[in-house]
C-alpha atoms as a PDB file:
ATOM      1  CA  UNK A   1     -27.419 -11.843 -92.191  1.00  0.00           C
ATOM      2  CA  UNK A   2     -23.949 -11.254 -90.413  1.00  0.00           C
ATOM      3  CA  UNK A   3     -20.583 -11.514 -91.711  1.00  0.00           C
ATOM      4  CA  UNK A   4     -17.354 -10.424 -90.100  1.00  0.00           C
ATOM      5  CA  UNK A   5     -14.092  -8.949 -91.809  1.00  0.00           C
ATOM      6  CA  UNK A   6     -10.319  -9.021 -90.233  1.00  0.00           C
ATOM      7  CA  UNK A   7      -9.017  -5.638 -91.755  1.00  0.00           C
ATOM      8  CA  UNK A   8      -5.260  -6.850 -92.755  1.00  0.00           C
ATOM      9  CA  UNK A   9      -2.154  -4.736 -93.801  1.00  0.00           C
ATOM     10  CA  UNK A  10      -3.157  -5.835 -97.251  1.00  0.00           C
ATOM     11  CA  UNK A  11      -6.564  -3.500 -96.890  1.00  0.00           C
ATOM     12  CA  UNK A  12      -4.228  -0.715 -96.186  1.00  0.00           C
ATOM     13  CA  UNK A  13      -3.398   2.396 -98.801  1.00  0.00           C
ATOM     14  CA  UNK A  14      -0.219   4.647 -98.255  1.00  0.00           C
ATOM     15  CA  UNK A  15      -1.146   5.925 -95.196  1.00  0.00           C
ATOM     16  CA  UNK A  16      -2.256   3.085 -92.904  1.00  0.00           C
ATOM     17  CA  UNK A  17      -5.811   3.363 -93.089  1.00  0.00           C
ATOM     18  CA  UNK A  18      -8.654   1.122 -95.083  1.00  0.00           C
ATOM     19  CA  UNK A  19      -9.067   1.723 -98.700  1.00  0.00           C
ATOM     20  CA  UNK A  20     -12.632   3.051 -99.535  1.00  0.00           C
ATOM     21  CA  UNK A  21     -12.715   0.743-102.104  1.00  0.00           C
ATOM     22  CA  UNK A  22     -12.356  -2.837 -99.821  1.00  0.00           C
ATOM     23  CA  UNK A  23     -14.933  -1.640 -98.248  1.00  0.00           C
ATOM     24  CA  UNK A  24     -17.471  -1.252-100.771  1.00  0.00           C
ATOM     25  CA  UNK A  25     -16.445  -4.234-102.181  1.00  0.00           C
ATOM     26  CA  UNK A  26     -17.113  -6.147 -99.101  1.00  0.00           C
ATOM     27  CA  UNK A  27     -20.713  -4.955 -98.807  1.00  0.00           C
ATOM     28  CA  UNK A  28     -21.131  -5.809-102.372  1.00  0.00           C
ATOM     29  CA  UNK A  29     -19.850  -9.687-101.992  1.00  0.00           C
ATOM     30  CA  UNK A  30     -22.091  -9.651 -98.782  1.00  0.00           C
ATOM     31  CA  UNK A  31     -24.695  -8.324-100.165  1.00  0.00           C
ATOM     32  CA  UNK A  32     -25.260 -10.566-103.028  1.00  0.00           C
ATOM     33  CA  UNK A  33     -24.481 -13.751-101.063  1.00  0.00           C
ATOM     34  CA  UNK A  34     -27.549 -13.070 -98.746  1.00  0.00           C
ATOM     35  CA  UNK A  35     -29.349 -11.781-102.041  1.00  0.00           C
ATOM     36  CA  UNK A  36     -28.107 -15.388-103.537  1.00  0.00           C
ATOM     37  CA  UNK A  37     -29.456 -17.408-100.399  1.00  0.00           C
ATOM     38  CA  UNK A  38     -32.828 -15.844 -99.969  1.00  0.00           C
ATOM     39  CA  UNK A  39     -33.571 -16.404-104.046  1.00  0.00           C
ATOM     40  CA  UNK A  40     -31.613 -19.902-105.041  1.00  0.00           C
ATOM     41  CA  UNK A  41     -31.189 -19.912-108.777  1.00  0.00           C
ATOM     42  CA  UNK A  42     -30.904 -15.739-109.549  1.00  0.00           C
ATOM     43  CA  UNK A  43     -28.703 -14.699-110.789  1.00  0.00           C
ATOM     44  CA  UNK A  44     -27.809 -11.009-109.221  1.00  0.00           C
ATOM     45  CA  UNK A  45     -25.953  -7.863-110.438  1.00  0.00           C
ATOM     46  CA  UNK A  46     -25.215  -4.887-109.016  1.00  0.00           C
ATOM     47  CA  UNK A  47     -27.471  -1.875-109.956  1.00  0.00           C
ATOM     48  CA  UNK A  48     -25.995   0.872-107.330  1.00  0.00           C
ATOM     49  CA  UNK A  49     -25.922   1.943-103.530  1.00  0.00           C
ATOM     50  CA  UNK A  50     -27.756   4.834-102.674  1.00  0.00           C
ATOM     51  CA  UNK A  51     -24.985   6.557-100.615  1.00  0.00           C
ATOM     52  CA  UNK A  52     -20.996   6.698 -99.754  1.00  0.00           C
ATOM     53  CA  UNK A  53     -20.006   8.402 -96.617  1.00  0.00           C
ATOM     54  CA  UNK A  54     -17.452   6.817 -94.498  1.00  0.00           C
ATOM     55  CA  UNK A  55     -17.964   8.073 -91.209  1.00  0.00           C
ATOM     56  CA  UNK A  56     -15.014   6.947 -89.595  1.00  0.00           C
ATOM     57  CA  UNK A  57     -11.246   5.981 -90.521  1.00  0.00           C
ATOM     58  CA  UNK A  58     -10.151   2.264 -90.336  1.00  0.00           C
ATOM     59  CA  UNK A  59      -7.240   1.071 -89.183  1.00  0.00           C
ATOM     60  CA  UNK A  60      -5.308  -2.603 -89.362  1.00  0.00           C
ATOM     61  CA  UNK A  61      -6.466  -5.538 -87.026  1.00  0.00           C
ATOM     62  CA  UNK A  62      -9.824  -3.430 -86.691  1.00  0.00           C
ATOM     63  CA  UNK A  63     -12.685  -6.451 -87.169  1.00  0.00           C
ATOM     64  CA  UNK A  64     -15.868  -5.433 -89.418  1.00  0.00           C
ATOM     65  CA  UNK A  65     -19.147  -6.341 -88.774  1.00  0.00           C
ATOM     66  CA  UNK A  66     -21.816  -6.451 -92.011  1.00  0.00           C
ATOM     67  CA  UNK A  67     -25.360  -6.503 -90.773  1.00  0.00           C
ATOM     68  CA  UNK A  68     -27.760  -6.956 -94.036  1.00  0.00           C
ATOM     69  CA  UNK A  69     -31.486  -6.766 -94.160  1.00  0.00           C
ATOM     70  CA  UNK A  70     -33.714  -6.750 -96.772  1.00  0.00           C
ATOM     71  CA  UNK A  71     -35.400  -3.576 -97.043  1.00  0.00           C
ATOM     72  CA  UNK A  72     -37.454  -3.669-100.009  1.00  0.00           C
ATOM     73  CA  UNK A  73     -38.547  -5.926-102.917  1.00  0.00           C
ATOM     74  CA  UNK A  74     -39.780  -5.118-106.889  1.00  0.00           C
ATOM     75  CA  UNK A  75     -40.450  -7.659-109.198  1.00  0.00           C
ATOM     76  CA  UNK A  76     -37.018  -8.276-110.916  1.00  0.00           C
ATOM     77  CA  UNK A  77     -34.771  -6.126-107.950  1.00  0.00           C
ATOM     78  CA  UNK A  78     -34.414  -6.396-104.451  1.00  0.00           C
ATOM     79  CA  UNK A  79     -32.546  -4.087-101.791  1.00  0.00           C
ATOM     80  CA  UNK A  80     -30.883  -4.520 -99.267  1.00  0.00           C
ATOM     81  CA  UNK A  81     -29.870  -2.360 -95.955  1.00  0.00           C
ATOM     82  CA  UNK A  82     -26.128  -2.359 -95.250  1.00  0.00           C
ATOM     83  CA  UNK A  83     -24.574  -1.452 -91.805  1.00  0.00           C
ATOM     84  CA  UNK A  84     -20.693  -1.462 -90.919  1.00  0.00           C
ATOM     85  CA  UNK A  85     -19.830  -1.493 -87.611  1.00  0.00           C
ATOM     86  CA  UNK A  86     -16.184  -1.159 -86.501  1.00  0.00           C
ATOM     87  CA  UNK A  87     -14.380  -2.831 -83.363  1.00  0.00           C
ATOM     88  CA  UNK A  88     -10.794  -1.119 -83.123  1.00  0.00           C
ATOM     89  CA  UNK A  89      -8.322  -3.282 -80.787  1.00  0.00           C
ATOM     90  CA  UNK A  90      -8.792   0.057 -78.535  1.00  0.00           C
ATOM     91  CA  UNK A  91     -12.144   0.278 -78.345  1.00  0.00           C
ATOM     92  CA  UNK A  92     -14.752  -2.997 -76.962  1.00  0.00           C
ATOM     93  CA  UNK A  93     -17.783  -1.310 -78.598  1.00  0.00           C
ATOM     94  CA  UNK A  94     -18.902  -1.500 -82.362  1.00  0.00           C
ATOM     95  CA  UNK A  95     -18.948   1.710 -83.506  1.00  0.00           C
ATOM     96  CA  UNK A  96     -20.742   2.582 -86.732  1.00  0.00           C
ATOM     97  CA  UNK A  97     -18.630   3.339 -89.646  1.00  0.00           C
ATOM     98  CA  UNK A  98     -20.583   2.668 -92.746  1.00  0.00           C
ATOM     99  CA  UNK A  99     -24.583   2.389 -93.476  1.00  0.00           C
ATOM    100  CA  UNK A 100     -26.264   2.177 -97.345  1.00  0.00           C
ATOM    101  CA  UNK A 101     -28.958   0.575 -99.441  1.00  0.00           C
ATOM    102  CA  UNK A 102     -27.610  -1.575-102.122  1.00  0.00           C
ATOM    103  CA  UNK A 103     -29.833  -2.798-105.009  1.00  0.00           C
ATOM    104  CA  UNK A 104     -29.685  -5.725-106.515  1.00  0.00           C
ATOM    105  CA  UNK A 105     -31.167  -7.243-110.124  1.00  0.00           C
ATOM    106  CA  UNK A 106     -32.261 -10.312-111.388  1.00  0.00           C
ATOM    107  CA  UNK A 107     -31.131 -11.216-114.759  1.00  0.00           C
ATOM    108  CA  UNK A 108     -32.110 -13.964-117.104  1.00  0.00           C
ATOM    109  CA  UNK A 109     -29.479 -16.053-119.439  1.00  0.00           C
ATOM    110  CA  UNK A 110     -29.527 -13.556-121.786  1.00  0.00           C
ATOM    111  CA  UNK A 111     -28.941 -10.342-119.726  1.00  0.00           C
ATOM    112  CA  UNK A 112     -32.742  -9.182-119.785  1.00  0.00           C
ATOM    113  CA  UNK A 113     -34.351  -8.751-116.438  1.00  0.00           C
ATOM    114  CA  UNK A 114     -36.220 -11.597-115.270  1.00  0.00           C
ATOM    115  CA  UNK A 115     -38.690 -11.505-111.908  1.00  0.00           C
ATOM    116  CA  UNK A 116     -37.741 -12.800-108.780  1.00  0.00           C
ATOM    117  CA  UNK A 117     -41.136 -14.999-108.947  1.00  0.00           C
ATOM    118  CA  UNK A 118     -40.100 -17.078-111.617  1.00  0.00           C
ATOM    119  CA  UNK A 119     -37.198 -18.081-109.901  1.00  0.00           C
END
């Protein structure tokens, strides 16, 4: 799954550049909508990413690219492999700014962990 982001002043801390924080949120909404597609009636929290590195600064009017694949699947959790790629209004080429694993969990009604084959 692809989704795109417009990086506005809005995304912007102090200094100009995009807060760490938009960012992670991003991958997280993305993340869990193509969790939310591939298993229709989950219902998905957040357990953790497996890394934070930024590997490049962001800047406004840059456009984001989120490229999600599922990497691996347990019985009530699923993961998913996060890359960010980066196209400045400089640069033509998507550059690479961002990669993780994000894991996902199925929960029941009551907040106890329920398998994705029961779904």
């Amino acid at each position: 799954m692809e989704n795109y982001k417009l990086v506005l002043p809005g995304d912007l801390n102090q200094n100009g550049y995009l807060y760490g924080g938009h960012l992670l949120k991003w991958i997280d909404e993305y993340a869990w909508i193509a969790a939310t597609l591939e298993y229709p009636g989950s219902s998905f929290v957040t357990v953790g990413l497996d890394k934070v590195t930024f590997k490049r600064s962001v800047r406004k009017g840059a456009i984001l690219k989120f490229v999600i694949e599922k990497s691996l699947e347990g019985n009530t959790s699923v993961q998913y492999f996060v890359n960010v790629y980066c196209q400045s209004k400089c640069h033509a080429d998507m550059d690479i700014i961002f990669s993780t694993h994000i894991t996902f969990v199925n929960l029941d009604e009551n907040g106890a962990k329920k398998s994705l084959n029961s779904i």
